[in-house]
C-alpha atoms as a PDB file:
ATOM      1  CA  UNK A   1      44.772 110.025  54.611  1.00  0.00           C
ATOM      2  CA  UNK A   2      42.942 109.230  51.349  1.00  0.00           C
ATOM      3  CA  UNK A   3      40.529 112.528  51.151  1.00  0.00           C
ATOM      4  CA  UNK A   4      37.683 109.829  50.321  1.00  0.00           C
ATOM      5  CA  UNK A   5      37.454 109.586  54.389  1.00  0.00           C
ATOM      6  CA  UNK A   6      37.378 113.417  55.069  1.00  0.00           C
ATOM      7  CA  UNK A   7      34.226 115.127  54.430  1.00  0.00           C
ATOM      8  CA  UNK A   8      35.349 119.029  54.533  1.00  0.00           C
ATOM      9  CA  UNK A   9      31.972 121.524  53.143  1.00  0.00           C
ATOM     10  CA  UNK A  10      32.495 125.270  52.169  1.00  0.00           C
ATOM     11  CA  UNK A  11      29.013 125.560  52.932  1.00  0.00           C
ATOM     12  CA  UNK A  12      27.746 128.174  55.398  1.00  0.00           C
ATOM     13  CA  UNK A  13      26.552 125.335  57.852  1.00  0.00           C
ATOM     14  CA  UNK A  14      28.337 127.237  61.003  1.00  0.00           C
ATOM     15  CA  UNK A  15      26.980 130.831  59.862  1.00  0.00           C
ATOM     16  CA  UNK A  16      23.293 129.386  59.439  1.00  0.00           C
ATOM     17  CA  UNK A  17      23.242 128.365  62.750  1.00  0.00           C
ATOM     18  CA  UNK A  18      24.738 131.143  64.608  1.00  0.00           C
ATOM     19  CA  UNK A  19      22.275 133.504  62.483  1.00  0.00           C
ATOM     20  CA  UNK A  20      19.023 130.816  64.158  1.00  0.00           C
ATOM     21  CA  UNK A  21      20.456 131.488  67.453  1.00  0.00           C
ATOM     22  CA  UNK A  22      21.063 135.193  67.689  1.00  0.00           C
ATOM     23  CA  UNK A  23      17.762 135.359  64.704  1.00  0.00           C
ATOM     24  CA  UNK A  24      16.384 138.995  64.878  1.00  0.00           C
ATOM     25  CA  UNK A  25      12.400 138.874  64.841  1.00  0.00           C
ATOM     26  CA  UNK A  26      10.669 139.313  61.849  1.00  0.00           C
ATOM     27  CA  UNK A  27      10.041 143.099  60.910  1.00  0.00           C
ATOM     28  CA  UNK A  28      12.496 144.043  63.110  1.00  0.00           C
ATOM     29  CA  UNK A  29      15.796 145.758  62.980  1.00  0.00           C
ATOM     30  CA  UNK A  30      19.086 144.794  64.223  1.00  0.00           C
ATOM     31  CA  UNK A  31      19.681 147.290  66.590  1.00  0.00           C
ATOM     32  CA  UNK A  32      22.973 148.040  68.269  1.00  0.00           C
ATOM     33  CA  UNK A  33      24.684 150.490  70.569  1.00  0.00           C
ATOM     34  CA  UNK A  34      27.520 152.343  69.362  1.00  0.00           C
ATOM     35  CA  UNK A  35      30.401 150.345  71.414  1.00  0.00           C
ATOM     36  CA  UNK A  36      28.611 147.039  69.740  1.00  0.00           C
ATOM     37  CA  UNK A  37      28.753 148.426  66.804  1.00  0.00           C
ATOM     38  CA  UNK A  38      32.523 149.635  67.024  1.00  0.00           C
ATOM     39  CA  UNK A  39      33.493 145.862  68.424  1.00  0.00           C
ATOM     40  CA  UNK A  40      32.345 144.293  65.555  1.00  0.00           C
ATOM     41  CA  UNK A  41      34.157 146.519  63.291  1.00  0.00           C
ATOM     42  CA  UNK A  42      37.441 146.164  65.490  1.00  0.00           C
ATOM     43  CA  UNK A  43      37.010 142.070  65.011  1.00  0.00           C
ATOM     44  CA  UNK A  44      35.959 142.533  61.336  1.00  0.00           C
ATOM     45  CA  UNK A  45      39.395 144.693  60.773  1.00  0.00           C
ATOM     46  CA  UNK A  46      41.273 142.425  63.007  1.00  0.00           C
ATOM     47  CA  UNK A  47      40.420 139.442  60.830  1.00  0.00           C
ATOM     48  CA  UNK A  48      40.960 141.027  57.309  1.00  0.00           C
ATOM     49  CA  UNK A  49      44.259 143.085  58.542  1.00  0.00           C
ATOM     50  CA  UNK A  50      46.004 140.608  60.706  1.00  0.00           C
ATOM     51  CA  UNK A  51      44.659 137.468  60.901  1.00  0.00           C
ATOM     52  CA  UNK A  52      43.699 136.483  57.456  1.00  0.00           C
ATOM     53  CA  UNK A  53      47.044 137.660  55.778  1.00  0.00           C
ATOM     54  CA  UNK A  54      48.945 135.476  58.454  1.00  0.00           C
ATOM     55  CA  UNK A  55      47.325 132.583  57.732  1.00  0.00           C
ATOM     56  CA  UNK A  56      47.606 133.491  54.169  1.00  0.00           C
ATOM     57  CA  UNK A  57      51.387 133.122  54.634  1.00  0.00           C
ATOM     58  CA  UNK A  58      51.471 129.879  56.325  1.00  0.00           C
ATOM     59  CA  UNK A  59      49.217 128.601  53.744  1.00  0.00           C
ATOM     60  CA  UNK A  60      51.368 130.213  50.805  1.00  0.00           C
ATOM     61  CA  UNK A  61      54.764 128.916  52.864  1.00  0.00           C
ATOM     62  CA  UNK A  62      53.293 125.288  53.447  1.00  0.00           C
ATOM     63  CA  UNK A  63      52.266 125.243  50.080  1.00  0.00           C
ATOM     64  CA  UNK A  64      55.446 126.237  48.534  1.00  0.00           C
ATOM     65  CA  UNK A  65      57.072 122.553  50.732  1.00  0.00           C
ATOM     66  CA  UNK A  66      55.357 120.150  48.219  1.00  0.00           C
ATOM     67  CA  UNK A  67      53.307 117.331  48.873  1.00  0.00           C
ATOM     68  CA  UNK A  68      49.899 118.983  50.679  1.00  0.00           C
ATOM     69  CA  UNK A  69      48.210 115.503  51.080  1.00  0.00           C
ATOM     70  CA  UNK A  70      49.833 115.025  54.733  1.00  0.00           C
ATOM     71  CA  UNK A  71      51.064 118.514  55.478  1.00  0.00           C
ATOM     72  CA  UNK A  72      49.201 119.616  58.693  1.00  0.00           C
ATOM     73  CA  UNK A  73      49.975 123.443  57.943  1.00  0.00           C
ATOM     74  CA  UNK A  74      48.871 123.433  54.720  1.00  0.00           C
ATOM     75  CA  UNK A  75      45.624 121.526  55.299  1.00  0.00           C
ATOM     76  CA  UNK A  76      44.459 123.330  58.871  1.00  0.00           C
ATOM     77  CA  UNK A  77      45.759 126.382  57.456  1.00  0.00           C
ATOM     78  CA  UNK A  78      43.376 126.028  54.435  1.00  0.00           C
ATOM     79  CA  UNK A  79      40.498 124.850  57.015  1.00  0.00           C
ATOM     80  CA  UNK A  80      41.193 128.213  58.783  1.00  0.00           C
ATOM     81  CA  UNK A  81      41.131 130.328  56.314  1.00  0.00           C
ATOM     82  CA  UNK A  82      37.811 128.830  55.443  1.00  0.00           C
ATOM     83  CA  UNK A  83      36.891 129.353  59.361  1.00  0.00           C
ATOM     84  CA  UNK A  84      37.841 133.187  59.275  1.00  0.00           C
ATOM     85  CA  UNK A  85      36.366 133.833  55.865  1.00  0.00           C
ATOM     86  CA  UNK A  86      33.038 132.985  57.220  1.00  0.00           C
ATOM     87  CA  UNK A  87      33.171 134.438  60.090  1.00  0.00           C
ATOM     88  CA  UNK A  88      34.139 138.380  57.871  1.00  0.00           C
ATOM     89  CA  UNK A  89      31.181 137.006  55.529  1.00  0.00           C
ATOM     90  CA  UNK A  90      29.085 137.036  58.964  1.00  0.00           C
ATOM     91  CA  UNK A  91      30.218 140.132  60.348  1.00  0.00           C
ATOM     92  CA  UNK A  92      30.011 141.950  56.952  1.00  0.00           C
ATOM     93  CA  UNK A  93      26.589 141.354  56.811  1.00  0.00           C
ATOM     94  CA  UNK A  94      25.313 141.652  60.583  1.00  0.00           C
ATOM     95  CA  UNK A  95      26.996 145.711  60.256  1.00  0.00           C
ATOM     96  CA  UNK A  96      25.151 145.932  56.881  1.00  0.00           C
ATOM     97  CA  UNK A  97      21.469 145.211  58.657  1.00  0.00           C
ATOM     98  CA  UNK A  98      22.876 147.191  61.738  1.00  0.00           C
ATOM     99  CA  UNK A  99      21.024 149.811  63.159  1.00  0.00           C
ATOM    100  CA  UNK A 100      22.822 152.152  65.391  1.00  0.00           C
ATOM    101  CA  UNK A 101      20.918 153.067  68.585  1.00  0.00           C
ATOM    102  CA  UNK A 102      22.619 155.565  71.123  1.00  0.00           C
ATOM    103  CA  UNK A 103      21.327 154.969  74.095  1.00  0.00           C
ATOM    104  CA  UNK A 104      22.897 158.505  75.827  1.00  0.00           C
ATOM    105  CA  UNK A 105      19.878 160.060  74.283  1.00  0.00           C
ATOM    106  CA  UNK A 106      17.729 158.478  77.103  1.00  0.00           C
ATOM    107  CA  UNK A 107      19.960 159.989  79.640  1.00  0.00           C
ATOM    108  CA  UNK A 108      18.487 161.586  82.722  1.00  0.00           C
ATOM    109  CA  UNK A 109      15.060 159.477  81.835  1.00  0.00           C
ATOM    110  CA  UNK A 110      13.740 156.863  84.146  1.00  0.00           C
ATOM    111  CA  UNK A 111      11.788 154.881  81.428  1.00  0.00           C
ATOM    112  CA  UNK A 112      13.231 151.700  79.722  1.00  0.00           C
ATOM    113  CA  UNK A 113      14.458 151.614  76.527  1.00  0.00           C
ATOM    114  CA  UNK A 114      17.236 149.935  74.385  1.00  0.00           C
ATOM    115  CA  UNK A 115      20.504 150.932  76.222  1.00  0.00           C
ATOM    116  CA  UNK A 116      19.317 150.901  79.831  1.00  0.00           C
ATOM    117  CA  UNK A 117      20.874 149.388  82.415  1.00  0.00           C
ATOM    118  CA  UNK A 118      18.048 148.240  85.119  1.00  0.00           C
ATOM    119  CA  UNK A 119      18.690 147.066  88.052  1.00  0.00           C
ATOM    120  CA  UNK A 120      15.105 145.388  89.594  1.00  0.00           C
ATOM    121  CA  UNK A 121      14.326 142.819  92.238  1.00  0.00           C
ATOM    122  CA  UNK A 122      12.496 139.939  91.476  1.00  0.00           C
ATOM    123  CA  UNK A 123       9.313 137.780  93.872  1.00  0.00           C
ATOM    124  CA  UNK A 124      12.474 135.779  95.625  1.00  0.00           C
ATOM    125  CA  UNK A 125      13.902 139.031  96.477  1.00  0.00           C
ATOM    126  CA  UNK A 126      17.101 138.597  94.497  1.00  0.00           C
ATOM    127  CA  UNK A 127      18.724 141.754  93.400  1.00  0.00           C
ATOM    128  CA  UNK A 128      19.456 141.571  89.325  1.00  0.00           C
ATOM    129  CA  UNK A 129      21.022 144.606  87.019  1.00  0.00           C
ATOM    130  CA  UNK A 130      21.337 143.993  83.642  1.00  0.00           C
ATOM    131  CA  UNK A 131      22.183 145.916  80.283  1.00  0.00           C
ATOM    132  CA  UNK A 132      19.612 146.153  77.470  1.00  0.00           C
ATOM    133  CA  UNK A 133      22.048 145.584  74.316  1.00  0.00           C
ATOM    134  CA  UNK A 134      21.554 143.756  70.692  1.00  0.00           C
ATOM    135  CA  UNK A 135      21.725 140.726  70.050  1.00  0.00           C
ATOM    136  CA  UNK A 136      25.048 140.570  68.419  1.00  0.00           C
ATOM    137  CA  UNK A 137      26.843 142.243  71.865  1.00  0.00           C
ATOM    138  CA  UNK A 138      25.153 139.808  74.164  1.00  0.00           C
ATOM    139  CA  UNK A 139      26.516 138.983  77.115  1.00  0.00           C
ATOM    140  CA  UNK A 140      24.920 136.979  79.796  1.00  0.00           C
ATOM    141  CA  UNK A 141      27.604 136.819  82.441  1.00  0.00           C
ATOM    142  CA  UNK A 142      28.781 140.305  82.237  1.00  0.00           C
ATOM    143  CA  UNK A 143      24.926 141.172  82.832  1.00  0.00           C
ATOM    144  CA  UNK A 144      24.033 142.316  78.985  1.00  0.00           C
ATOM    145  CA  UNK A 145      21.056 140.732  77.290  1.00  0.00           C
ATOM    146  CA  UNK A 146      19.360 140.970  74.614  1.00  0.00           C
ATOM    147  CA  UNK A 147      16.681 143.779  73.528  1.00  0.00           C
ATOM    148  CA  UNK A 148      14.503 140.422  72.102  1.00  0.00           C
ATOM    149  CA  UNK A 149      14.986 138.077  75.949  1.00  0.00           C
ATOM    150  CA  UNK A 150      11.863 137.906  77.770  1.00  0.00           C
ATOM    151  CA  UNK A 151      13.409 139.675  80.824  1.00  0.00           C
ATOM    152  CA  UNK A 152      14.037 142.584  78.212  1.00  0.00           C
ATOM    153  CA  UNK A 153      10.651 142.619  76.734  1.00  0.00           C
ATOM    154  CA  UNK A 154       8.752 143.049  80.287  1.00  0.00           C
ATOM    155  CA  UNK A 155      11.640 145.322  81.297  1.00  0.00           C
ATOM    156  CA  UNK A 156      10.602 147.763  78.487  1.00  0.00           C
ATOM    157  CA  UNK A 157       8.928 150.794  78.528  1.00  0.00           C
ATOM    158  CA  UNK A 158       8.251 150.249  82.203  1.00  0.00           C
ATOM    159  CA  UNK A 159       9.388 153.021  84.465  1.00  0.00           C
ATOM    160  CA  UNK A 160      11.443 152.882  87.991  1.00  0.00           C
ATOM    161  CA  UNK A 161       9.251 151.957  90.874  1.00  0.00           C
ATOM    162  CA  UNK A 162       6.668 149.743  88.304  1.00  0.00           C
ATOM    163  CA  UNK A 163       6.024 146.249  88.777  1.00  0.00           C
ATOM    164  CA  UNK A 164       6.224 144.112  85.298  1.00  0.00           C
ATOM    165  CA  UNK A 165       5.002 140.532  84.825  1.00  0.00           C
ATOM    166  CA  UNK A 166       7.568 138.190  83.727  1.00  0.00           C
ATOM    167  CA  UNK A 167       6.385 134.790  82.353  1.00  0.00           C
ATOM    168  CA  UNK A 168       8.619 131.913  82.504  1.00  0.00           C
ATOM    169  CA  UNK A 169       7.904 128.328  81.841  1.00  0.00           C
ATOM    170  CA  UNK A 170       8.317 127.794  85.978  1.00  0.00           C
ATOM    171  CA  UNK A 171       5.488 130.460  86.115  1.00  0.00           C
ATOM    172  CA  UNK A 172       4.944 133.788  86.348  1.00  0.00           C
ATOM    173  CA  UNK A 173       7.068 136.232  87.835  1.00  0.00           C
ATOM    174  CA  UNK A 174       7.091 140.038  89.421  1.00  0.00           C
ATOM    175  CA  UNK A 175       9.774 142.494  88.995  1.00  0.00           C
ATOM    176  CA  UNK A 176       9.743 145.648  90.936  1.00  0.00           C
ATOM    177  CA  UNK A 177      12.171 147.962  88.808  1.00  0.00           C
ATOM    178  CA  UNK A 178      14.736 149.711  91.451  1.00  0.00           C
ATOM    179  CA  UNK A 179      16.714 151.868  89.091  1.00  0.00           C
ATOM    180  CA  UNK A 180      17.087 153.159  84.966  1.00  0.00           C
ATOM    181  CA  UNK A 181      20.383 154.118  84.278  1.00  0.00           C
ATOM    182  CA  UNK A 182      21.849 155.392  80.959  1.00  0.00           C
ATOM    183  CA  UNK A 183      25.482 156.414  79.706  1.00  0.00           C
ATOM    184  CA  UNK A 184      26.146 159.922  80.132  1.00  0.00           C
ATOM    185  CA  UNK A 185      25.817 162.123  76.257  1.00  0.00           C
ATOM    186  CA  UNK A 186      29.506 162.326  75.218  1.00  0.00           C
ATOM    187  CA  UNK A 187      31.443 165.717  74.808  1.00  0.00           C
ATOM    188  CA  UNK A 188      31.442 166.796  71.754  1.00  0.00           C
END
């Protein structure tokens, strides 16, 4: 295929989005627990150790075969190298604005901070628990959110037993705070 018909950028397109949608609010920091923190390093060093150098290889290999205008693992090769590049640019520069929070120092206390894991009720009577992480360790379905969700934000500072206002767009809602839970200090 003539490469007048593919339109390929090395712009940062992909990473400009991704930083909208997980955008930290102005004047704040990007706060993170420590296991956050220690995932994105373990993907950072995954992709510069393993991954990169492989695909460095196949590159190099398909390279070294001759013609690259129709060679499929020379051109999706490049394309992913491209693809993890950006994503070690991103990562690089989400652990450089990182701010470590440990949330063991809370532990024992039975007010809401970052780190907490609540578990409340709302006005339908539903039973919710949920994690207070940053934004780069979200994780709906597994119950974490984010410090900057509106859940979060009534959730905070509130203490078990309280009853917080939470507005949605369907109106507003009560949550009666059940339990504040924090990881135990670790042994030093």
């Amino acid at each position: 295929m003539n490469k007048a018909f593919v339109k390929e950028s090395d712009n940062d397109d992909d990473d400009d989005a991704l930083a909208l949608a997980q955008a930290i609010p102005a004047g704040s920091k990007n706060y993170i627990t420590p296991a956050g923190h220690q995932a994105i390093k373990d993907e950072l060093l995954q992709l510069i150790d393993v991954d990169r150098p492989e695909v460095v290889r196949v590159v190099h290999w398909a390279a070294s075969n001759g013609d690259r205008s129709e060679n499929g693992d020379y051109i999706y090769g490049k394309r992913r190298l491209r693809e993890i590049d950006r994503r070690i640019r991103f990562l690089t520069k989400r652990l450089d604005s990182a701010f470590v929070v440990d949330p063991s120092v809370h532990h024992g206390n039975d007010q809401v901070f970052f780190g907490a894991t609540v578990t409340y009720v709302n006005k339908a009577g539903e039973e919710h628990t949920v994690t207070i992480v940053g934004i780069d360790e979200l994780d709906p379905l597994k119950g974490k959110i984010s410090w900057v969700s509106p859940v979060a934000r009534a959730l905070t500072k509130a203490r078990e037993g309280d009853v917080v206002m939470l507005h949605t767009p369907q109106g507003n809602d009560e949550l009666e705070i059940l339990s504040v839970e924090y990881p135990a200090p670790a042994a030093d």
